[in-house]
N, C-alpha and C. Protein backbone atom coordinates (compact mmCIF):
# COMPACT_ATOMS: atom_id res chain seq x y z
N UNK A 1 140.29 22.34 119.62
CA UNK A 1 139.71 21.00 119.69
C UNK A 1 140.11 20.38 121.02
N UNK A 2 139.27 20.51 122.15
CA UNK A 2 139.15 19.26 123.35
C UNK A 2 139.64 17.94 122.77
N UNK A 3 141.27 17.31 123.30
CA UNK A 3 140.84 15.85 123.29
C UNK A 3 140.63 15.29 124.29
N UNK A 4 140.26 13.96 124.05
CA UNK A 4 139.78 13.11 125.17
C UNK A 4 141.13 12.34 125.12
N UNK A 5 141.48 12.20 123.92
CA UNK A 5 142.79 11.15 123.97
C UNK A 5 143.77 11.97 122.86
N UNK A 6 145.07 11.78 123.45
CA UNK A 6 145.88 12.94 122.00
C UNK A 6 147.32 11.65 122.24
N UNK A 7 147.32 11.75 120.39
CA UNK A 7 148.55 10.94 119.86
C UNK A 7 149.40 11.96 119.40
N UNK A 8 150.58 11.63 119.30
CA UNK A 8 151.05 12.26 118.13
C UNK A 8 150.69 12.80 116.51
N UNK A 9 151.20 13.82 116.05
CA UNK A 9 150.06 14.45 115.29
C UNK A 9 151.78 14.18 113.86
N UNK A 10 151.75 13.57 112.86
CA UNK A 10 152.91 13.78 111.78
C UNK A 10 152.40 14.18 110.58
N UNK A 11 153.61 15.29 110.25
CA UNK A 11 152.94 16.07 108.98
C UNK A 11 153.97 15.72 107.75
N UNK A 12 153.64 15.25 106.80
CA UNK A 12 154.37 15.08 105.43
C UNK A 12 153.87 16.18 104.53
N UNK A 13 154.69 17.34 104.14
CA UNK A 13 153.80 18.40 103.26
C UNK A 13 155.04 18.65 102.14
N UNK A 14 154.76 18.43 100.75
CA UNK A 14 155.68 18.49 99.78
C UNK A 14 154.76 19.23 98.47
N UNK A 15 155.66 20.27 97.88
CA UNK A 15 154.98 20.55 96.33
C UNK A 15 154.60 18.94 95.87
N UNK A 16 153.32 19.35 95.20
CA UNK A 16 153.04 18.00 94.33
C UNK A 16 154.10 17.35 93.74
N UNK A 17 153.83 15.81 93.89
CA UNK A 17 155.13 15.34 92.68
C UNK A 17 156.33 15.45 93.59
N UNK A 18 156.28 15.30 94.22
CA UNK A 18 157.71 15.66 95.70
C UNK A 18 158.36 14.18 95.81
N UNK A 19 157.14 13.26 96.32
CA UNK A 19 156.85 11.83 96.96
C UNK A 19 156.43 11.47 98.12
N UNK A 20 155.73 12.54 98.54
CA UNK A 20 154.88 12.46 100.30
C UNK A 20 154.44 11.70 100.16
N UNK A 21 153.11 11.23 98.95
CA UNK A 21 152.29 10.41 99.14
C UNK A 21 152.57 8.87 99.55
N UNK A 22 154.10 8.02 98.72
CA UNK A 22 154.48 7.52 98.48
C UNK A 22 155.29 7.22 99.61
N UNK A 23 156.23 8.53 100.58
CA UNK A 23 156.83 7.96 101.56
C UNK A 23 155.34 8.09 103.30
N UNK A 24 154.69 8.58 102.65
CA UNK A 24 153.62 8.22 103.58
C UNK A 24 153.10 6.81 103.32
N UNK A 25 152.70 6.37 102.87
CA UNK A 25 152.33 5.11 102.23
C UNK A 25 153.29 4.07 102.90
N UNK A 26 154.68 4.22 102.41
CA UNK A 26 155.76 3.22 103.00
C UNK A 26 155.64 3.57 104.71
N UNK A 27 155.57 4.22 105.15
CA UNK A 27 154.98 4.52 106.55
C UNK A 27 154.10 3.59 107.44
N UNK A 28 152.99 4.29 106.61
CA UNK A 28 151.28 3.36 107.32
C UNK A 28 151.71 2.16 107.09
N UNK A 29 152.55 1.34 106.01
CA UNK A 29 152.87 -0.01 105.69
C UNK A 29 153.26 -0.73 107.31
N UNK A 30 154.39 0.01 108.10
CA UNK A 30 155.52 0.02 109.21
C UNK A 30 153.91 -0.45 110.59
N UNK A 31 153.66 -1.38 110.90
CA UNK A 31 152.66 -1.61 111.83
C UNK A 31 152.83 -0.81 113.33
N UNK A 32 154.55 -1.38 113.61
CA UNK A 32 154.98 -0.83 115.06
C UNK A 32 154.81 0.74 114.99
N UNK A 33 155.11 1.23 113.95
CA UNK A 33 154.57 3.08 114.27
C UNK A 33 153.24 3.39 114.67
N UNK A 34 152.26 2.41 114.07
CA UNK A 34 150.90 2.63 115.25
C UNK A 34 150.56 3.96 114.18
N UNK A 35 150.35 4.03 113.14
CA UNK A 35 150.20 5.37 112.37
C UNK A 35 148.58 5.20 111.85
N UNK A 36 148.00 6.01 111.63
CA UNK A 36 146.41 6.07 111.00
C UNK A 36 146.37 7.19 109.88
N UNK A 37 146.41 6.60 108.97
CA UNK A 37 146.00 7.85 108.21
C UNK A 37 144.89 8.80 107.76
N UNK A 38 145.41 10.25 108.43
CA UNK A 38 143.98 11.33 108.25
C UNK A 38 143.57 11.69 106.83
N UNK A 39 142.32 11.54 106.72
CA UNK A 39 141.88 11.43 105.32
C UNK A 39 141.27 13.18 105.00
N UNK A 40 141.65 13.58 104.61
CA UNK A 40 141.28 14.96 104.24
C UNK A 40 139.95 15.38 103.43
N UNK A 41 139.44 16.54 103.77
CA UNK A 41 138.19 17.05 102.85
C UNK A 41 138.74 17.65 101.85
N UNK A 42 137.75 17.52 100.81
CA UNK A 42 137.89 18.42 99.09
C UNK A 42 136.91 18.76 98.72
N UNK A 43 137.10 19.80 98.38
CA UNK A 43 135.53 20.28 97.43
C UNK A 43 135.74 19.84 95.62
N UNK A 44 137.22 19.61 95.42
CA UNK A 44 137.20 19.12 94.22
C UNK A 44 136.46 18.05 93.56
N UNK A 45 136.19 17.35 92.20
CA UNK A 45 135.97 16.29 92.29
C UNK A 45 137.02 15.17 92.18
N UNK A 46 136.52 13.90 92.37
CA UNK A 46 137.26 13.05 92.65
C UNK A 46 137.93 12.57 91.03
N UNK A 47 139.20 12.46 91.38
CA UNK A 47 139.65 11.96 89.58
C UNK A 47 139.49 9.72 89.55
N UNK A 48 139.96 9.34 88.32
CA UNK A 48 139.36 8.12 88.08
C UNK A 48 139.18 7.05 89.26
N UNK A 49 140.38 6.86 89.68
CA UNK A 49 140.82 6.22 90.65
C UNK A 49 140.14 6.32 92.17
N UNK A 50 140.20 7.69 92.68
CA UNK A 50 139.53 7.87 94.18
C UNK A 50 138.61 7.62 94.66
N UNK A 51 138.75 7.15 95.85
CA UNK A 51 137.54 6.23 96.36
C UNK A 51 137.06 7.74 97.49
N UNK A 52 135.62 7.70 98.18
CA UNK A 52 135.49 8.99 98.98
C UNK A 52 135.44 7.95 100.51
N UNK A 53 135.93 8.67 101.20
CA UNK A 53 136.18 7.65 102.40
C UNK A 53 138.13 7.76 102.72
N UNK A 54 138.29 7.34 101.47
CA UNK A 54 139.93 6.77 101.93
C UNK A 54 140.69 7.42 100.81
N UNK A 55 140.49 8.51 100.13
CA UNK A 55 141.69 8.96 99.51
C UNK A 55 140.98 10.60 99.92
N UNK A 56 140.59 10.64 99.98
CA UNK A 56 139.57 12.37 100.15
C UNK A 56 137.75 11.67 100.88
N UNK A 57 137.86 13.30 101.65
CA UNK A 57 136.15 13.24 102.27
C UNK A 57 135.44 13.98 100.84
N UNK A 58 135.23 13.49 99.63
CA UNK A 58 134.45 14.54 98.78
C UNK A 58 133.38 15.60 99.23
N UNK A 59 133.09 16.62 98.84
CA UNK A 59 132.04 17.41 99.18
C UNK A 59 132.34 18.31 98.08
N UNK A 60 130.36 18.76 98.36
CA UNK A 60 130.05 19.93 97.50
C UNK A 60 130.59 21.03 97.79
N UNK A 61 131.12 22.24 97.30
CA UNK A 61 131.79 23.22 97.56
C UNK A 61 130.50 24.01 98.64
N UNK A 62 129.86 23.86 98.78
CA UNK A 62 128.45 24.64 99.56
C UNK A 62 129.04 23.50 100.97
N UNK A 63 129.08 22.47 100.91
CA UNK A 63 128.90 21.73 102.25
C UNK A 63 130.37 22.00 102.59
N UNK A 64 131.55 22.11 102.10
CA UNK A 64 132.78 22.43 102.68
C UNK A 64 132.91 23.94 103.00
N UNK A 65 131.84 24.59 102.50
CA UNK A 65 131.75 26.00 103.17
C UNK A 65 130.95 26.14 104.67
N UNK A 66 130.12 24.84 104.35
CA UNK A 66 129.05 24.75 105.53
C UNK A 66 130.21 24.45 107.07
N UNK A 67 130.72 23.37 106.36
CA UNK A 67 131.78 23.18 107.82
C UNK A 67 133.08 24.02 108.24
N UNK A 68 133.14 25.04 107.52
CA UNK A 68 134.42 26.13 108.01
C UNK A 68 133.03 27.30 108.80
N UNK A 69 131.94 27.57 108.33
CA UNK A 69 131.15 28.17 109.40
C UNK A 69 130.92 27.47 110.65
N UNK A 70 130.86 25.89 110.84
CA UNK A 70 130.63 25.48 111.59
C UNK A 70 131.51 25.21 112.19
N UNK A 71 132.76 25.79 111.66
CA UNK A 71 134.51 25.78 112.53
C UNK A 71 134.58 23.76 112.80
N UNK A 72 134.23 23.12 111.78
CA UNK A 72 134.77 21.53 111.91
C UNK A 72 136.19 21.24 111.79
N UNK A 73 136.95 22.13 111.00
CA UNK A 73 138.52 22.09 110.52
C UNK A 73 139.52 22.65 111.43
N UNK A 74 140.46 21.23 111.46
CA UNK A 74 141.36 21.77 112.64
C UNK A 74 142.33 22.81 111.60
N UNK A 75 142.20 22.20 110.20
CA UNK A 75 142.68 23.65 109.40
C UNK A 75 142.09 23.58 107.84
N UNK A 76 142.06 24.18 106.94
CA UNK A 76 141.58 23.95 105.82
C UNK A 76 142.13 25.49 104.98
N UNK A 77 142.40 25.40 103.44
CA UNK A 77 142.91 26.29 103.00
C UNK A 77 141.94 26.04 101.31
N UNK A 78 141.48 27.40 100.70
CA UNK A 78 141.42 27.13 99.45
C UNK A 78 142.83 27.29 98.30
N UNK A 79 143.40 26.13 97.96
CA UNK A 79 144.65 26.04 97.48
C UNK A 79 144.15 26.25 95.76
N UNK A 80 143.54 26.03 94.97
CA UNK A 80 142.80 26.34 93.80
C UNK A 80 142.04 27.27 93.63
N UNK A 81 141.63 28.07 93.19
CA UNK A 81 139.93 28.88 93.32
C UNK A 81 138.90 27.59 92.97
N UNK A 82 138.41 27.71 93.93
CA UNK A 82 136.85 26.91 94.39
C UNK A 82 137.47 25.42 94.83
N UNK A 83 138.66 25.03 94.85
CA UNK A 83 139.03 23.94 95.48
C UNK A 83 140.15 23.81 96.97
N UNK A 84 138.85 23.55 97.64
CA UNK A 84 138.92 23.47 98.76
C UNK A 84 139.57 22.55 99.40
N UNK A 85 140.52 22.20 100.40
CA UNK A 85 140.68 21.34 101.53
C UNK A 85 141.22 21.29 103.01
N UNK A 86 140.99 20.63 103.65
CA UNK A 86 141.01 20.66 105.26
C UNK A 86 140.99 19.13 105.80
N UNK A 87 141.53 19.40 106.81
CA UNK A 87 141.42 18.21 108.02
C UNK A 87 140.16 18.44 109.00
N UNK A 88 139.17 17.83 108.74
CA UNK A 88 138.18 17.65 109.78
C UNK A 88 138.77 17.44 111.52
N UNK A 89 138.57 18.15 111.96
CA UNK A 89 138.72 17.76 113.82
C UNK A 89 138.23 16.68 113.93
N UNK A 90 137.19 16.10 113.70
CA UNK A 90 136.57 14.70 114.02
C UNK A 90 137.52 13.79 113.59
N UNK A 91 138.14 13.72 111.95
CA UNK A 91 139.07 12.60 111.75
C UNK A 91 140.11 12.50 112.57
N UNK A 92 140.81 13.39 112.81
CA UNK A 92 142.01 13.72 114.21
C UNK A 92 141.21 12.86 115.46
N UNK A 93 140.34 13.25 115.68
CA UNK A 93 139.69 12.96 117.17
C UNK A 93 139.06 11.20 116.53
N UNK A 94 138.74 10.73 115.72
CA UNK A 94 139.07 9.54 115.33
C UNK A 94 139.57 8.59 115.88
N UNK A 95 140.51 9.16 115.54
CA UNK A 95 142.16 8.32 115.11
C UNK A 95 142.64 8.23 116.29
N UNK A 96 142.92 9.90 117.22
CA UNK A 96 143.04 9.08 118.56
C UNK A 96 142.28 8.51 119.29
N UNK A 97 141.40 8.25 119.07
CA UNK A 97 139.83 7.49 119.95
C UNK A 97 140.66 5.90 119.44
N UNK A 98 141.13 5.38 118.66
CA UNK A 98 141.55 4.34 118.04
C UNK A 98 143.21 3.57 118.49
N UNK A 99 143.56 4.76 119.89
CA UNK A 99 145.28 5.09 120.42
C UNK A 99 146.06 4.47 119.27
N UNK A 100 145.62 5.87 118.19
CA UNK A 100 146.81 5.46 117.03
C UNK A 100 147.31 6.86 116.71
N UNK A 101 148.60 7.03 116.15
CA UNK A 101 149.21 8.18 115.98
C UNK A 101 148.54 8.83 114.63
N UNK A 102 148.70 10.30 113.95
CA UNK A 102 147.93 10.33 113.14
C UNK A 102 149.15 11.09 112.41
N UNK A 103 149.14 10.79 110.54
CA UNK A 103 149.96 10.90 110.01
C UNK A 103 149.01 11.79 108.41
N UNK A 104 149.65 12.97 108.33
CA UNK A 104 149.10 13.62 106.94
C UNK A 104 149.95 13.90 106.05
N UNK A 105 148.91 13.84 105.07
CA UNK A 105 149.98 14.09 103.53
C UNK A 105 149.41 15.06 102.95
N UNK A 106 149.77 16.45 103.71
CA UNK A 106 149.11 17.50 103.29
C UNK A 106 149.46 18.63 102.60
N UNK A 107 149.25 19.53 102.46
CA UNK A 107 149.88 21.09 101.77
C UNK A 107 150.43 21.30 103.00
N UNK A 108 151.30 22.40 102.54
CA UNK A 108 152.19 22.97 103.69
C UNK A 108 151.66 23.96 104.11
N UNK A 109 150.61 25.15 104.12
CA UNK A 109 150.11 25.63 104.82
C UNK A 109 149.19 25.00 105.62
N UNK A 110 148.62 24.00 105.16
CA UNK A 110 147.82 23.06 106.30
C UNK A 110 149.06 22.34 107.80
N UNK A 111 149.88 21.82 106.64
CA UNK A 111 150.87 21.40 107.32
C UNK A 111 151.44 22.41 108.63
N UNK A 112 151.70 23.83 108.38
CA UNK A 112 152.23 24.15 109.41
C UNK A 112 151.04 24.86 110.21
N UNK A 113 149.93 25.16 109.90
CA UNK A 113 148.58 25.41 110.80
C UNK A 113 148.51 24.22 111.57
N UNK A 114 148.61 22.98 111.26
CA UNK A 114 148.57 21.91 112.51
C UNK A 114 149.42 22.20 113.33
N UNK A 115 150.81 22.16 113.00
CA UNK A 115 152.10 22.94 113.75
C UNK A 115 151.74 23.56 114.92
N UNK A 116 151.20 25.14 114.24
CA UNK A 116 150.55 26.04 114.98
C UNK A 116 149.85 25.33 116.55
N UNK A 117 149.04 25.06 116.03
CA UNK A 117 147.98 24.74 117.05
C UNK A 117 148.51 23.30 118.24
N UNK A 118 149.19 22.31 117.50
CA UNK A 118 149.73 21.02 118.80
C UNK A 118 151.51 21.44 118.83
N UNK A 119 151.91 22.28 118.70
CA UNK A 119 153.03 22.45 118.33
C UNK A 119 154.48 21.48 119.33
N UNK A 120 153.93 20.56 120.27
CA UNK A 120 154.23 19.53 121.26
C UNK A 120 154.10 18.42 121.05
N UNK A 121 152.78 18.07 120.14
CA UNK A 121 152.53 17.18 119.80
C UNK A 121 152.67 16.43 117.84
N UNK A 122 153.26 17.38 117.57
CA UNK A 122 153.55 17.61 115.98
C UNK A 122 155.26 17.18 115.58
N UNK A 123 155.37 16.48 114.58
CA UNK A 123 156.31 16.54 113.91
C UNK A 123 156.22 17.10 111.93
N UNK A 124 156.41 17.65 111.92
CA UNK A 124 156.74 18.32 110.44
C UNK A 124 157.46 18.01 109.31
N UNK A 125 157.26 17.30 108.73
CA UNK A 125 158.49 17.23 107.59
C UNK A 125 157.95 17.75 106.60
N UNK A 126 159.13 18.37 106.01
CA UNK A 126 159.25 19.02 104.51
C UNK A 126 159.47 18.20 103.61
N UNK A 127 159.07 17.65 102.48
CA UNK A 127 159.93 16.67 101.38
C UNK A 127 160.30 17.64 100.19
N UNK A 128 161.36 17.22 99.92
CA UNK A 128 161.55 18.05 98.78
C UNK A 128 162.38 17.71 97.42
N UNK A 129 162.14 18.04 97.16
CA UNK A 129 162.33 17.23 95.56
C UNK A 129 163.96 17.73 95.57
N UNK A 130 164.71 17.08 94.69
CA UNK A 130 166.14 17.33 93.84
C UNK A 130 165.95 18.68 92.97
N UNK A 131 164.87 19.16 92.71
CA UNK A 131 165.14 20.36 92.00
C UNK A 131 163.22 20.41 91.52
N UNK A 132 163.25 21.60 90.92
CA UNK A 132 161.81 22.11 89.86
C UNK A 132 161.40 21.52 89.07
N UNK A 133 163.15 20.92 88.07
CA UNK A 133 163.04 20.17 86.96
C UNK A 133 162.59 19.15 87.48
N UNK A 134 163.27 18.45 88.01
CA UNK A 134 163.16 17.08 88.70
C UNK A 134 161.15 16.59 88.86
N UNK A 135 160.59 18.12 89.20
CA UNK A 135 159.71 18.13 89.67
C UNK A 135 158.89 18.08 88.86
N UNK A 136 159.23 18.66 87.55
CA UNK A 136 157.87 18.65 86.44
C UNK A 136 158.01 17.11 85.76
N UNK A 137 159.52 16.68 85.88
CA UNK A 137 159.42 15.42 84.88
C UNK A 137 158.53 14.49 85.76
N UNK A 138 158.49 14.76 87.13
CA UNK A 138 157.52 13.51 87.75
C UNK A 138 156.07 13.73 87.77
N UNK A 139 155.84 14.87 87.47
CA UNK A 139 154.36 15.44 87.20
C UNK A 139 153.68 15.36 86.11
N UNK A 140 154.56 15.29 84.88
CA UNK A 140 154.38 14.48 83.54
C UNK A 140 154.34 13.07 83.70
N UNK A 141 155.02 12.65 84.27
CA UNK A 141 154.68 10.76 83.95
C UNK A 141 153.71 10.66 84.74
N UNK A 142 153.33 11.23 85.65
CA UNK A 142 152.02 10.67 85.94
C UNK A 142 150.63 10.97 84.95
N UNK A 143 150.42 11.44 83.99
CA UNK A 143 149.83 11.93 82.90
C UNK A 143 148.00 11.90 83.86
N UNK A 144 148.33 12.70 84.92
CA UNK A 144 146.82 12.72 85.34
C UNK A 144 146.39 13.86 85.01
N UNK A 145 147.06 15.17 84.92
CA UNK A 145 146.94 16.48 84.34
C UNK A 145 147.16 16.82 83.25
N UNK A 146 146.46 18.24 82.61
CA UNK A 146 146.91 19.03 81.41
C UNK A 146 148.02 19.61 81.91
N UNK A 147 148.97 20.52 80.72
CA UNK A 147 149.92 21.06 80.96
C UNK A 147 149.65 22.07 81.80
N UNK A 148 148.48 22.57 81.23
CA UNK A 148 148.66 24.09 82.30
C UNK A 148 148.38 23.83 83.71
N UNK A 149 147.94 22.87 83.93
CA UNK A 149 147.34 22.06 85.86
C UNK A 149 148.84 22.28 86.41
N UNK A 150 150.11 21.41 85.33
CA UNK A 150 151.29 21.09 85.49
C UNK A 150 152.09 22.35 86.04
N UNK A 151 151.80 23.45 85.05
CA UNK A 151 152.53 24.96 85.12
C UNK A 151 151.76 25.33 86.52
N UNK A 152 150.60 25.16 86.45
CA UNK A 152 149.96 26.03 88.07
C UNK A 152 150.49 25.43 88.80
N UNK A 153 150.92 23.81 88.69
CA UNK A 153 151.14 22.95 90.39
C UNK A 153 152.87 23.60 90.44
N UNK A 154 153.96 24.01 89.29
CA UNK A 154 155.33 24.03 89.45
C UNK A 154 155.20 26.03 90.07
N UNK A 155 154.45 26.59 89.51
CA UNK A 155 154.44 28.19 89.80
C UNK A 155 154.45 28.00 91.51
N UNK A 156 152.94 26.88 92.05
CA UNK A 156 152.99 27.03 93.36
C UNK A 156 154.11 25.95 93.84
N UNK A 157 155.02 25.57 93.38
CA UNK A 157 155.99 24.49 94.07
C UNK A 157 157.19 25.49 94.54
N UNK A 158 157.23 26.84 93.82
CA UNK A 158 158.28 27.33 93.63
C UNK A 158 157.98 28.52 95.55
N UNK A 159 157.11 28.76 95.76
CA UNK A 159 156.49 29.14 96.63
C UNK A 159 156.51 28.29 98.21
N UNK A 160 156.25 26.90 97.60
CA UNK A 160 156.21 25.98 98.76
C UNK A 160 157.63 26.18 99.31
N UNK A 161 158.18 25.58 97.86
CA UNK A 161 159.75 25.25 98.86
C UNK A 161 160.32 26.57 99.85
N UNK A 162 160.04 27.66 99.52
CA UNK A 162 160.26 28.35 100.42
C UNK A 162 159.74 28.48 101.76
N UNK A 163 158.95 27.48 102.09
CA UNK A 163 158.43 27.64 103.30
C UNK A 163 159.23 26.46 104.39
N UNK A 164 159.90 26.02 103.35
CA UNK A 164 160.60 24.29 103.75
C UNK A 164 161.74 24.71 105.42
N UNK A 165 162.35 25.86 106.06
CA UNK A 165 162.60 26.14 106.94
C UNK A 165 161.82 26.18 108.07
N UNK A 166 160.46 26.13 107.84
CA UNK A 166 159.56 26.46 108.96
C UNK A 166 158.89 25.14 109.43
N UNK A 167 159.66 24.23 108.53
CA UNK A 167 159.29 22.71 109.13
C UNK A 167 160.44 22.05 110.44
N UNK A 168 159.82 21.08 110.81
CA UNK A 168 160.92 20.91 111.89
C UNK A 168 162.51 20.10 111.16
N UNK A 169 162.16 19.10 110.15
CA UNK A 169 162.97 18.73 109.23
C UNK A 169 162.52 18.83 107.62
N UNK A 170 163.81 18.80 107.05
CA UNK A 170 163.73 18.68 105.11
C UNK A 170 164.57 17.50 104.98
N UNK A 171 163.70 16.69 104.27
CA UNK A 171 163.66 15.38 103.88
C UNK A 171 163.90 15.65 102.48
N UNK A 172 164.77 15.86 101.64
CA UNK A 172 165.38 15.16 100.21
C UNK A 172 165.16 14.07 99.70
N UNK A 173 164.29 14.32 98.97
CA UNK A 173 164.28 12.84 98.03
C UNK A 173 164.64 13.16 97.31
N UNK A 174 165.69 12.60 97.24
CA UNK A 174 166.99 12.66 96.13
C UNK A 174 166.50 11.14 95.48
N UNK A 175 167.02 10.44 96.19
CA UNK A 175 166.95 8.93 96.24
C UNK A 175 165.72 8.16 96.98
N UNK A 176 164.54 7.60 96.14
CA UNK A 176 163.83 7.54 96.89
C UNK A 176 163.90 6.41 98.44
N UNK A 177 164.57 5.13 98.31
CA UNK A 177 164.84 4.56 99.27
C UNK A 177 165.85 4.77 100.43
N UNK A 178 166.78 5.96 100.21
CA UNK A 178 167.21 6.65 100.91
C UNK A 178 166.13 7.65 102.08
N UNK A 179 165.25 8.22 101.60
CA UNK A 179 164.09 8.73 101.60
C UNK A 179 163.66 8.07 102.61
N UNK A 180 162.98 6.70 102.54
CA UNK A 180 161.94 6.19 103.17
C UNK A 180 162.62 5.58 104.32
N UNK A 181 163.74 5.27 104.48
CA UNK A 181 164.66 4.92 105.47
C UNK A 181 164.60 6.24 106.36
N UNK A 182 165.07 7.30 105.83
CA UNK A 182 165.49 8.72 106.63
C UNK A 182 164.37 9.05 107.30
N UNK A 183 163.02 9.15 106.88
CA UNK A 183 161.54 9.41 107.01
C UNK A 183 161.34 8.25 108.20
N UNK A 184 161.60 7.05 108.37
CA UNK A 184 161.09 6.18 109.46
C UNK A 184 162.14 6.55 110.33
N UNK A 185 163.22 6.38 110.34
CA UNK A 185 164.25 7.34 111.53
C UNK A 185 163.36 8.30 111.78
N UNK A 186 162.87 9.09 111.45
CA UNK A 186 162.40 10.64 111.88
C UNK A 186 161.01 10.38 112.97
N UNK A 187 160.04 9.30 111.92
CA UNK A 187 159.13 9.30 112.72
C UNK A 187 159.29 8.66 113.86
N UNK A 188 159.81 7.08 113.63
CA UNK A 188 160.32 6.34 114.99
C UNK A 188 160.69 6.91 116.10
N UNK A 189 162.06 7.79 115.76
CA UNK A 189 162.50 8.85 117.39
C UNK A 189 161.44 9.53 117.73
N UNK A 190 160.86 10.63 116.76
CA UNK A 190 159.70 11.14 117.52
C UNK A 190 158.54 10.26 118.20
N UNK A 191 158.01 9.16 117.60
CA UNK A 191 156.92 8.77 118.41
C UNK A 191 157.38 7.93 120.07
N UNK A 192 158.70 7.69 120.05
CA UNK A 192 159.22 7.03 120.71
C UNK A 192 159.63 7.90 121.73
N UNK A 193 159.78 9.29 121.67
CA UNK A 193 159.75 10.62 122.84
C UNK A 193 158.66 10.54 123.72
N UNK A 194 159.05 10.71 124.77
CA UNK A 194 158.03 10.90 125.85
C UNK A 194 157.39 12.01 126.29
């Protein structure tokens, strides 16, 4: 991807139920970080709540196939069978058109394919939960899934965390306000590098 303008690129990638979403969120809140958040494609559908625009780019599984032929994704992975997602190059190229930094709350193979490719312009964090357990009890109270969604998201959590070295930092959320403190240290120094 040619830019015309390049920000900093920040990656939040945690097994589901971690709290990326959440310490991303307390993030974009922080004005002086100058952060934009990249809105990702899905071929899934959208559950009650999601709006298409600002929580996911929805698409038909045919049109999210259409744009990996048309190489639109600065990365995209099928993490489900038939559920698809990726970062559009255009939303990246967006965001810096906007001189704002760009911040994702993504899977970790997406997560470290961005890596890959700005690896200068990237910061990485891993979040990671207090434990597995830790991990299913927060995946239950959110009662948005069946059990077995629950068992597929902890089988692949057990997988993720092993990839948690190949980030530039691991962020523990142990404590979540511990967390969101440690997480703005991280991003602050980095965007504040020259």
């Amino acid at each position: 991807m040619t830019a015309s303008k390049t920000g900093k690129l920040i990656v939040f990638s945690a097994p589901s139920g971690s709290g990326k979403t959440t310490i991303v969120r307390h993030l974009l809140s922080k004005k002086e970080l100058n952060l934009e958040f990249s809105v990702s494609a899905t071929s899934r559908e959208p559950r009650n709540n999601e709006i298409d625009g600002k929580d996911y780019y929805f698409m038909s599984l045919n049109e999210f196939k259409q744009h990996i032929k048309n190489d639109d994704f600065l990365e995209w992975e099928e993490v489900y069978r038939d559920n698809f997602y990726g970062t559009l190059k255009s939303e990246v190229q967006r965001i810096w058109n906007e001189d704002k930094h760009v911040i994702f709350d993504i899977d970790v193979v997406g997560g470290l394919d961005i890596k890959k490719i700005y690896p200068e312009h990237t910061l990485a964090v891993f979040v990671k939960p207090p434990s597995v357990e830790e991990l299913k009890i927060r995946l239950k109270k959110r009662q948005t899934e069946s059990d077995e969604r629950i068992n597929m998201r902890l089988a692949k959590a057990s997988i993720e965390m092993a990839t948690a070295p190949q980030f530039d930092e691991i962020l523990i959320n142990n404590d979540l306000d511990t967390a969101l403190k440690d997480a703005y240290q991280l991003v602050k120094s980095f965007i504040d590098e020259k």
